[in-house]
N, C-alpha and C. Protein backbone atom coordinates (compact mmCIF):
# COMPACT_ATOMS: atom_id res chain seq x y z
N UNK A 1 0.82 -1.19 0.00
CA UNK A 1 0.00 0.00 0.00
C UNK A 1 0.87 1.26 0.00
N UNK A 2 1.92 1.24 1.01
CA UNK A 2 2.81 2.32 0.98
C UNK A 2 3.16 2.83 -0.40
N UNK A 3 3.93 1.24 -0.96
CA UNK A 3 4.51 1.31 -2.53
C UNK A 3 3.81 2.30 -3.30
N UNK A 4 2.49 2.07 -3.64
CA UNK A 4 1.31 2.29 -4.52
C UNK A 4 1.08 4.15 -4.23
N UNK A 5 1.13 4.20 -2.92
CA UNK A 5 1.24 5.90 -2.27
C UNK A 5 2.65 6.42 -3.13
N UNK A 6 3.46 6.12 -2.96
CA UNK A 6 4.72 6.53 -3.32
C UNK A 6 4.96 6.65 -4.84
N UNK A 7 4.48 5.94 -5.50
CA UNK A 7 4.53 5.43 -6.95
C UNK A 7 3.81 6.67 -7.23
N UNK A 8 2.53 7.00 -6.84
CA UNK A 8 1.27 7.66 -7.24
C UNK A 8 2.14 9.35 -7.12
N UNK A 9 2.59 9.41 -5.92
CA UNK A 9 2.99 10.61 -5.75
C UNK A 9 4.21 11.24 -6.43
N UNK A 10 5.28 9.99 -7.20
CA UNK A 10 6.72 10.28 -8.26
C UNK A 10 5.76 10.52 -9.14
N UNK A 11 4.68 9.77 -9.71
CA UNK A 11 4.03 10.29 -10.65
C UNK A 11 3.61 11.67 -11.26
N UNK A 12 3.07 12.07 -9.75
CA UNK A 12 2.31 13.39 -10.02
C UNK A 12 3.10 14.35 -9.96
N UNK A 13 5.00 14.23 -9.58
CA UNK A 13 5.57 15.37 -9.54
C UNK A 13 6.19 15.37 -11.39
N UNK A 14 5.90 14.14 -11.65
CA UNK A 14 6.91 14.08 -13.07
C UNK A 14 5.41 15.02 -13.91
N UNK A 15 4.29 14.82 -13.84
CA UNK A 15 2.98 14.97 -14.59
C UNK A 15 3.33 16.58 -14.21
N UNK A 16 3.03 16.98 -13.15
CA UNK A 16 3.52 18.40 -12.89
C UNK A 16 4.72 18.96 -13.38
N UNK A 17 6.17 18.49 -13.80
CA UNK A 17 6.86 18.77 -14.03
C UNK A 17 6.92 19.46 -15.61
N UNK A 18 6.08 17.77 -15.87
CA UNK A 18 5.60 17.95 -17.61
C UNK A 18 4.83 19.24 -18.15
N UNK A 19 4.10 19.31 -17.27
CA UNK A 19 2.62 20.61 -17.50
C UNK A 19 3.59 21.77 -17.36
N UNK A 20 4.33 22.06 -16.16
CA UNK A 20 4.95 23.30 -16.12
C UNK A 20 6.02 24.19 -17.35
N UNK A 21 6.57 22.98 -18.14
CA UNK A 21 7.17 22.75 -19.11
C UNK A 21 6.80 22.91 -20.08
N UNK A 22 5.95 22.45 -20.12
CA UNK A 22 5.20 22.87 -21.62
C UNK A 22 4.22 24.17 -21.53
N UNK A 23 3.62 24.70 -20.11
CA UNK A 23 3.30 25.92 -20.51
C UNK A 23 4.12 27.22 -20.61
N UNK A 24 5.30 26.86 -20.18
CA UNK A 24 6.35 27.94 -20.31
C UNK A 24 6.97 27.62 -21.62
N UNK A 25 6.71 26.85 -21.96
CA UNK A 25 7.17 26.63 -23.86
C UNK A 25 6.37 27.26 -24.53
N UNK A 26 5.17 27.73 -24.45
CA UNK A 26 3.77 27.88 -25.03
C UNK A 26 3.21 29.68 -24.72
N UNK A 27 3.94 29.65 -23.17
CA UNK A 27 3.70 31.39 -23.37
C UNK A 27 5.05 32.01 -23.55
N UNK A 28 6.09 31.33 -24.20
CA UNK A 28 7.59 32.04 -24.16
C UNK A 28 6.93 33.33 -25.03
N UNK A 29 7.82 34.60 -24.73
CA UNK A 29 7.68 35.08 -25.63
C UNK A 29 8.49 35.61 -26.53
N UNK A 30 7.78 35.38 -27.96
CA UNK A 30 8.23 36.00 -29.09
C UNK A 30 9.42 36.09 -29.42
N UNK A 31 10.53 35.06 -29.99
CA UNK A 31 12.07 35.99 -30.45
C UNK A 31 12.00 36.62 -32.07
N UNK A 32 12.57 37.95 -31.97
CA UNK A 32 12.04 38.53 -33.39
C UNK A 32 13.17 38.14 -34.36
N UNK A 33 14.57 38.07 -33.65
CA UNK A 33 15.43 37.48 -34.38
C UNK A 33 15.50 35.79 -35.53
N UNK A 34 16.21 35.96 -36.13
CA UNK A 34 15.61 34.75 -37.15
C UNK A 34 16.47 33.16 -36.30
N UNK A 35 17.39 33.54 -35.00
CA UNK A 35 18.07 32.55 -34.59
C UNK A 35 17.01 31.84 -33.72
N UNK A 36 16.44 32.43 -33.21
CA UNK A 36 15.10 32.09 -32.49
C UNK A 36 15.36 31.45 -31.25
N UNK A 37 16.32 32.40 -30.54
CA UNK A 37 16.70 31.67 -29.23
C UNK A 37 17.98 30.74 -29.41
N UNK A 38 18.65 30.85 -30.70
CA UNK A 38 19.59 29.86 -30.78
C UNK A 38 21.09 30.29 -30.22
N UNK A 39 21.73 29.85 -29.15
CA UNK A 39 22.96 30.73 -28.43
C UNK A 39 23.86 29.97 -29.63
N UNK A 40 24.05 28.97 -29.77
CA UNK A 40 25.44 27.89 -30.74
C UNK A 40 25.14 28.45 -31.80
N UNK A 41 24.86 29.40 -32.49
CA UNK A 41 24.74 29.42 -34.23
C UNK A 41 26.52 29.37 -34.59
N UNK A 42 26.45 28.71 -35.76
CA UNK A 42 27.70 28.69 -36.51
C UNK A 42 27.95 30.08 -37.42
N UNK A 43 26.60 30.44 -37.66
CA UNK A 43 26.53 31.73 -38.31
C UNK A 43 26.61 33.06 -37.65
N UNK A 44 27.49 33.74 -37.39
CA UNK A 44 28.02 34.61 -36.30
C UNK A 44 28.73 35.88 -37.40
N UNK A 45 28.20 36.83 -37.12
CA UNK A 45 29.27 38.38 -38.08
C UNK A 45 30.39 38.09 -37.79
N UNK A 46 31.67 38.15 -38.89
CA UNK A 46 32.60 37.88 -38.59
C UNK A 46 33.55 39.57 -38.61
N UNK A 47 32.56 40.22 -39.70
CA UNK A 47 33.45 41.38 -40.05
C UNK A 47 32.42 42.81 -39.65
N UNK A 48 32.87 43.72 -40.07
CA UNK A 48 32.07 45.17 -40.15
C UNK A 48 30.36 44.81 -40.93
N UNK A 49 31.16 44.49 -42.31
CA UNK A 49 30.12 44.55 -43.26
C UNK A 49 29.30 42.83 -42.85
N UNK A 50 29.12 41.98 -42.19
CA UNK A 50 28.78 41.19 -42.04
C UNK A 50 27.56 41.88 -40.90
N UNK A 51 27.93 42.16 -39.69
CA UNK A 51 27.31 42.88 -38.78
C UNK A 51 26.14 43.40 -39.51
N UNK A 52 26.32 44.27 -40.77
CA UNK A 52 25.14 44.46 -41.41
C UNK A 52 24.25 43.62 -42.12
N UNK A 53 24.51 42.54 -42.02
CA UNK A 53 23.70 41.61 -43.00
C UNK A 53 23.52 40.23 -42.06
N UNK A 54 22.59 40.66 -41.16
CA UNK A 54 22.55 39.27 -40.46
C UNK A 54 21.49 38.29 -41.13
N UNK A 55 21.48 36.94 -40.70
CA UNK A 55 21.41 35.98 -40.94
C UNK A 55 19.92 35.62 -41.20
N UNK A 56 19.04 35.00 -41.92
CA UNK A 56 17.48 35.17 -42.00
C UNK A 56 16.81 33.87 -41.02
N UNK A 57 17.71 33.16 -41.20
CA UNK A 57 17.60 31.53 -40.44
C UNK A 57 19.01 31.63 -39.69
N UNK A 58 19.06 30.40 -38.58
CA UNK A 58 20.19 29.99 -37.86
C UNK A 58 20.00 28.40 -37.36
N UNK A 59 21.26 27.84 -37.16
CA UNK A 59 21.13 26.41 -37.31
C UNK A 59 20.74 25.45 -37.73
N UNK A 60 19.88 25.71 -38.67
CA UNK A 60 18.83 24.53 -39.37
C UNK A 60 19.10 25.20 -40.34
């Protein structure tokens, strides 16, 4: 019976964990940039004139 208490209750923190997760995925807001939250882009200004012409997509 204990087991079954215990089981029930890892459950409901992982189910909660899940929900919290996905509604902070869902009200993020908005990146206007085209990296879209991406910190690793390979595509990075390297020069002056690069700085002006950033990137439309990133990583994909």
């Amino acid at each position: 019976m204990i087991q079954e208490i215990i089981v029930y209750i890892i459950i409901g923190v992982v189910f909660l964990i899940l929900v919290r997760g996905a509604f902070k995925m869902f009200m993020k807001k908005g990146d206007s940039s085209g990296c879209a939250g991406c910190s690793g882009c390979d595509i990075k200004p390297t020069s002056k004139e690069d700085k002006d012409n950033k990137p439309n997509s990133c990583c994909h």
